[in-house]
N, C-alpha and C. Protein backbone atom coordinates (compact mmCIF):
# COMPACT_ATOMS: atom_id res chain seq x y z
N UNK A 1 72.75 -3.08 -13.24
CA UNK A 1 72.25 -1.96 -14.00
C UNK A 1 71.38 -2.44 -15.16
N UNK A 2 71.96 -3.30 -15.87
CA UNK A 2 70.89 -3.94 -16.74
C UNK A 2 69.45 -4.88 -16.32
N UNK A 3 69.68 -5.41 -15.47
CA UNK A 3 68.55 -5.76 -14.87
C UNK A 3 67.40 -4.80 -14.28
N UNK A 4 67.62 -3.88 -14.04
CA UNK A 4 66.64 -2.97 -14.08
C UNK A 4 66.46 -2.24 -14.99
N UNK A 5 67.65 -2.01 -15.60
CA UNK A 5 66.68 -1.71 -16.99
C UNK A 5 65.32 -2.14 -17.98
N UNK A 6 66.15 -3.72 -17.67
CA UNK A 6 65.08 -4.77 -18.40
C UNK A 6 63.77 -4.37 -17.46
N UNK A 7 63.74 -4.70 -16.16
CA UNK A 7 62.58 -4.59 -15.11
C UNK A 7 61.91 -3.71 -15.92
N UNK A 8 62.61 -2.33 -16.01
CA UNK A 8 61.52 -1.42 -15.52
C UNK A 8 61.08 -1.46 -17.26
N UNK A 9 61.96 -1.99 -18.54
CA UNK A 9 61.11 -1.64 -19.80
C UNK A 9 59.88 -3.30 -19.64
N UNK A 10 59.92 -3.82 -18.48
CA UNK A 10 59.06 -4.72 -18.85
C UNK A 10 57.61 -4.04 -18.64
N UNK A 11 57.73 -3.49 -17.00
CA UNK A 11 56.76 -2.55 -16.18
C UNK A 11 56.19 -1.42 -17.27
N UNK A 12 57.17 -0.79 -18.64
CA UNK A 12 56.48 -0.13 -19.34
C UNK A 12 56.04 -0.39 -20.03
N UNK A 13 56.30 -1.89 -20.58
CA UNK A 13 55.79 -2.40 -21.48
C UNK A 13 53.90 -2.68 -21.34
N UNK A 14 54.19 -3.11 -20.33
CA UNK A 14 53.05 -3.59 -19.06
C UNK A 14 51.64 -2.30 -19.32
N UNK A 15 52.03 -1.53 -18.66
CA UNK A 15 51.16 -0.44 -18.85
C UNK A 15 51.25 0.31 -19.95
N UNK A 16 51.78 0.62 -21.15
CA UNK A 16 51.79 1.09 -22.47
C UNK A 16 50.36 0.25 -23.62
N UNK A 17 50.08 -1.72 -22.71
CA UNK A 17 49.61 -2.33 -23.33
C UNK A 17 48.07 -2.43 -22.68
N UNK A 18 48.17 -1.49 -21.15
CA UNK A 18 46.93 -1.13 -20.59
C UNK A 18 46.34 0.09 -21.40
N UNK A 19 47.28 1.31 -21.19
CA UNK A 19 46.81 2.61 -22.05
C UNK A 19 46.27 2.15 -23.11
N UNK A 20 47.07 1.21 -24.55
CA UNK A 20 46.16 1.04 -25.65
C UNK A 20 45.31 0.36 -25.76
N UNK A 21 44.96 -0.73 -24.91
CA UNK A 21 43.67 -1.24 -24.80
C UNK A 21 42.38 -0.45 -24.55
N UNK A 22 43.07 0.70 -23.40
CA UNK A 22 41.85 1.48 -23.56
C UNK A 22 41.56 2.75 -24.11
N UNK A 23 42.73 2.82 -25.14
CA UNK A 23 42.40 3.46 -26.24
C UNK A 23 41.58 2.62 -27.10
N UNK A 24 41.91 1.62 -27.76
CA UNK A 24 40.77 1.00 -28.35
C UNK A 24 39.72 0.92 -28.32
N UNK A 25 39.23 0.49 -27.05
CA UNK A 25 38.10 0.42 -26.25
C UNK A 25 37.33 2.04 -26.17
N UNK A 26 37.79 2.90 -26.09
CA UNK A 26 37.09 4.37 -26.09
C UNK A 26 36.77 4.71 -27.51
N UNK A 27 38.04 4.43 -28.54
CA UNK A 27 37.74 4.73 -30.26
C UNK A 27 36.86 3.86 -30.85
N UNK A 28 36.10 2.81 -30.06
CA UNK A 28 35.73 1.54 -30.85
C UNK A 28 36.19 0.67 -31.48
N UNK A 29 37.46 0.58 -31.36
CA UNK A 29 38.02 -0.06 -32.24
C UNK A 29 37.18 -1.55 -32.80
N UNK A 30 37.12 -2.14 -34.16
CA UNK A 30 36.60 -3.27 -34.79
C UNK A 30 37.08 -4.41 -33.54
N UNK A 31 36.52 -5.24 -32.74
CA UNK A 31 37.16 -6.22 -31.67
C UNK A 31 37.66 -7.35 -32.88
N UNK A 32 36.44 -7.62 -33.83
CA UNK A 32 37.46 -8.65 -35.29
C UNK A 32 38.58 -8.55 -35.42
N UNK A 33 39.14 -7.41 -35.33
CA UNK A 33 40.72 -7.24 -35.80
C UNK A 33 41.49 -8.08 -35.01
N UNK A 34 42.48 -8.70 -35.95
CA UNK A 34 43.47 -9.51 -34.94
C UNK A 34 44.30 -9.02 -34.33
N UNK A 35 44.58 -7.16 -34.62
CA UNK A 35 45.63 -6.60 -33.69
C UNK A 35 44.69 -6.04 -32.56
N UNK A 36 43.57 -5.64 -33.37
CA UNK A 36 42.99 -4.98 -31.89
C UNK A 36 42.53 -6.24 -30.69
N UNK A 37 42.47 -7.33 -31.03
CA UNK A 37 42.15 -8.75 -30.19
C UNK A 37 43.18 -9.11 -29.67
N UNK A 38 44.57 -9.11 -30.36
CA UNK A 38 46.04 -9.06 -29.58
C UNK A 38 45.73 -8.55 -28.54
N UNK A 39 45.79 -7.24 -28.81
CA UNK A 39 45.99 -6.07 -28.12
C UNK A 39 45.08 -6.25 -26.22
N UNK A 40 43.72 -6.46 -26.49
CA UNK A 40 43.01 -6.30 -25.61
C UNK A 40 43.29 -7.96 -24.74
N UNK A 41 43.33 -9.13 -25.50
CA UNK A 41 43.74 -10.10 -24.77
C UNK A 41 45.07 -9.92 -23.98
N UNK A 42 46.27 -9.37 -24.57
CA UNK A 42 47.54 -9.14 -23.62
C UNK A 42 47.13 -8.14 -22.22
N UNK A 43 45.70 -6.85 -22.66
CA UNK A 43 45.31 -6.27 -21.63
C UNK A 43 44.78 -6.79 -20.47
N UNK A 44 43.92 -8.14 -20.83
CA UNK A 44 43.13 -9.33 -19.99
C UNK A 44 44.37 -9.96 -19.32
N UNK A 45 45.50 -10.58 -19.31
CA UNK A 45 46.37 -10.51 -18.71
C UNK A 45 47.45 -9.80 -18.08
N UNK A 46 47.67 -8.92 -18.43
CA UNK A 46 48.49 -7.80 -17.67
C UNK A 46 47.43 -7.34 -16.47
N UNK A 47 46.66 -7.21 -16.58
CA UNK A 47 45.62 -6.47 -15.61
C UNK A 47 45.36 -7.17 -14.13
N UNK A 48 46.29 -8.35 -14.59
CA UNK A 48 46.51 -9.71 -12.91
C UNK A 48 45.17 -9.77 -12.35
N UNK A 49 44.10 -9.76 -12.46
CA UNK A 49 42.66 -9.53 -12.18
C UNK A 49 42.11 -8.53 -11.71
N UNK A 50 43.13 -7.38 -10.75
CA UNK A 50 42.81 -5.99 -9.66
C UNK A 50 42.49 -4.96 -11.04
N UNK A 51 42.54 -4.81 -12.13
CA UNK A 51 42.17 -4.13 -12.77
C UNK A 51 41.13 -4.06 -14.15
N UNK A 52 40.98 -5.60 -13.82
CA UNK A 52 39.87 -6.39 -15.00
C UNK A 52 38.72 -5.36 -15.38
N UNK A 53 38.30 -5.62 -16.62
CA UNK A 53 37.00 -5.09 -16.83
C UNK A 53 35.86 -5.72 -16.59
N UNK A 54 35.86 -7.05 -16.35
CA UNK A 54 35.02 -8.08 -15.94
C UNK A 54 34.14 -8.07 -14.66
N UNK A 55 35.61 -7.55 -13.93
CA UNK A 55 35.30 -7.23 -12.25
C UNK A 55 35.90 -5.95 -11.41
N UNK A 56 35.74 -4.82 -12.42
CA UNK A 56 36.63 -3.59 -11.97
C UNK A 56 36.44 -2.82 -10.97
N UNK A 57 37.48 -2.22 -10.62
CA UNK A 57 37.39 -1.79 -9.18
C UNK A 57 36.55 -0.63 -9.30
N UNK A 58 35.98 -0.19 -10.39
CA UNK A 58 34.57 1.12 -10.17
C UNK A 58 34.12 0.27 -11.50
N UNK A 59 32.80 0.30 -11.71
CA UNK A 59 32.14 0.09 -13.16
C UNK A 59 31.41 1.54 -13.06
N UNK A 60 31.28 1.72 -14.10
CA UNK A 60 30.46 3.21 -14.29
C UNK A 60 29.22 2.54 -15.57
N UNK A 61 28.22 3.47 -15.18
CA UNK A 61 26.54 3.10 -16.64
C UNK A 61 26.62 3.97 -17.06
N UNK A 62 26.07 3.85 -17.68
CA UNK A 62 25.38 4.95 -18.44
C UNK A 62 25.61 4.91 -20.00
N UNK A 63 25.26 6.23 -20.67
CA UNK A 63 25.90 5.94 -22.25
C UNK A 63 26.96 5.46 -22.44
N UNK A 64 27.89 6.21 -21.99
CA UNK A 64 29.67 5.77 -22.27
C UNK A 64 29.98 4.38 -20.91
N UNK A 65 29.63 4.10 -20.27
CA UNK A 65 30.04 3.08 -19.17
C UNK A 65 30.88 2.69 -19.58
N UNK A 66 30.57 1.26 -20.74
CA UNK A 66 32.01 0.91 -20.54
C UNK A 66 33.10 1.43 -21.07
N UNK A 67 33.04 2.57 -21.95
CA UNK A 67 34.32 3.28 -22.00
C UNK A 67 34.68 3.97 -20.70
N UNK A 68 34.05 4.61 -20.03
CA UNK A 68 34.66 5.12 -18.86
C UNK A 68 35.38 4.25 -17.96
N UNK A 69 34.47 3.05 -17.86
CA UNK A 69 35.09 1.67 -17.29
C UNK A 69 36.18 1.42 -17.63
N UNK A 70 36.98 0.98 -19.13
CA UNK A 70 38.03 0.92 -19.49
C UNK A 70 39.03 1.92 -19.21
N UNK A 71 38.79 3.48 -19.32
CA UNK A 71 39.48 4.15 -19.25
C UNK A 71 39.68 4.39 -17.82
N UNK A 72 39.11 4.22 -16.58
CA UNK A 72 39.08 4.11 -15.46
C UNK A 72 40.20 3.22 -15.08
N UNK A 73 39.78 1.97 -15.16
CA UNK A 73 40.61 0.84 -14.63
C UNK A 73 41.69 0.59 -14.81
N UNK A 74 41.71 0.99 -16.44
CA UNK A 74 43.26 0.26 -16.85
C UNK A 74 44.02 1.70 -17.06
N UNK A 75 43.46 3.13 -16.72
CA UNK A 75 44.53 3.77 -17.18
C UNK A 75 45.04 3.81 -15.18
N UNK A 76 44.12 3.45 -14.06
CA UNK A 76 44.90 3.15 -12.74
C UNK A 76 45.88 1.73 -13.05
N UNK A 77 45.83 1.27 -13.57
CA UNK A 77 46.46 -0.07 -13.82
C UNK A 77 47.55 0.35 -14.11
N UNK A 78 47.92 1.25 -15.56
CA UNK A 78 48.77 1.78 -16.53
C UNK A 78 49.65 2.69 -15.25
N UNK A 79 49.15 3.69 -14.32
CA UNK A 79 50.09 4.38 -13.74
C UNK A 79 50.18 3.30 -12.12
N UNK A 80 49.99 2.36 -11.97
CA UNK A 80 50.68 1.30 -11.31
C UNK A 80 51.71 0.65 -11.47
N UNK A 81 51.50 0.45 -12.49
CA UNK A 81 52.51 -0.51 -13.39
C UNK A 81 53.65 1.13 -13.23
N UNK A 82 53.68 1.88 -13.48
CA UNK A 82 54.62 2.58 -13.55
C UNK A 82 55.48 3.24 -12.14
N UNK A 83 54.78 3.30 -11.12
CA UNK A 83 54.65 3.70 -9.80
C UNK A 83 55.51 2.05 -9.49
N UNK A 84 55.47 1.03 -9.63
CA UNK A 84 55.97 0.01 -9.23
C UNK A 84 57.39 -0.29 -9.71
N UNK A 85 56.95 -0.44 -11.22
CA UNK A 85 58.19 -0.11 -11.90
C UNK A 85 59.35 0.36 -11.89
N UNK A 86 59.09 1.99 -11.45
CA UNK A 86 59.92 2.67 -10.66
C UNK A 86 60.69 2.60 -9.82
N UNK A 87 59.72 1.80 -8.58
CA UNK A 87 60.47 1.60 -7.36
C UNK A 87 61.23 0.34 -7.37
N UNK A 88 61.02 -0.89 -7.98
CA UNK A 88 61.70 -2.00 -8.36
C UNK A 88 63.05 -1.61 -8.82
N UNK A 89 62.91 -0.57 -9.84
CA UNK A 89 63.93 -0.13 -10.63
C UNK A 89 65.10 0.29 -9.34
N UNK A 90 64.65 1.11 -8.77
CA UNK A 90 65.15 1.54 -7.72
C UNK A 90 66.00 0.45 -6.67
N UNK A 91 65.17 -0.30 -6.51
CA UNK A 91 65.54 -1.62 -5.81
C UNK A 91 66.97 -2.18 -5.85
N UNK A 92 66.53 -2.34 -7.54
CA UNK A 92 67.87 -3.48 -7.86
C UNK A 92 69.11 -2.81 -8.46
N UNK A 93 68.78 -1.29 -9.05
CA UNK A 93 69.91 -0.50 -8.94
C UNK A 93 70.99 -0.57 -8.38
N UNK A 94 72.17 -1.00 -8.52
CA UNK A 94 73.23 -0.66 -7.51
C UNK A 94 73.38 0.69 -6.90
C-alpha cells in the first residue's frame, strides 16, 4: 500500500513539474531566475525525450509557437504521467 502511494506521488510529482514549466514558459517567466531554471531543467528531464521541446511531438509557428509548443507537449506529458501513474498505482496495490 505504501509503495504505491510513493509511485503514484512520484508520477505526480512528475507531471505537476511538466504543468509548471509550461506555465512559465506561456507567462514568460525571467529564464535568469534560478527557480524558474530549476524548474524548466527538472522539465528537460522528466520529459524522457517523447515530450521535449527541442524535438516535440507537434511544434507549432507562429506568434505564440513556442508557447503553444510548451503548452502542447508537456501539458500531453503532464496527463501521461498521470494516466500511467494511475495504472502502476493500480498494479502494485494489493
Amino acid at each position: 500500500m505504501t509503495a504505491a502511494r510513493v509511485l503514484w506521488a512520484l508520477f505526480v510529482l512528475a507531471a505537476s513539474v511538466l504543468a509548471v514549466a509550461a506555465l512559465l514558459i506561456a507567462v514568460d517567466a525571467e529564464r535568469s531566475n534560478p527557480l524558474v531554471e530549476l524548474v524548466l531543467d527538472l522539465a528537460d528531464g522528466v520529459d524522457l525525450g517523447v515530450f521535449d521541446l527541442d524535438n516535440p511531438i507537434k511544434r507549432f509557428t507562429g506568434e505564440n509557437g513556442e508557447t503553444t509548443t510548451a503548452l502542447f507537449n508537456y501539458g500531453i506529458g503532464a496527463v501521461v504521467y498521470l494516466v500511467v501513474g494511475r495504472v502502476v498505482d493500480r498494479l502494485v496495490r494489493p
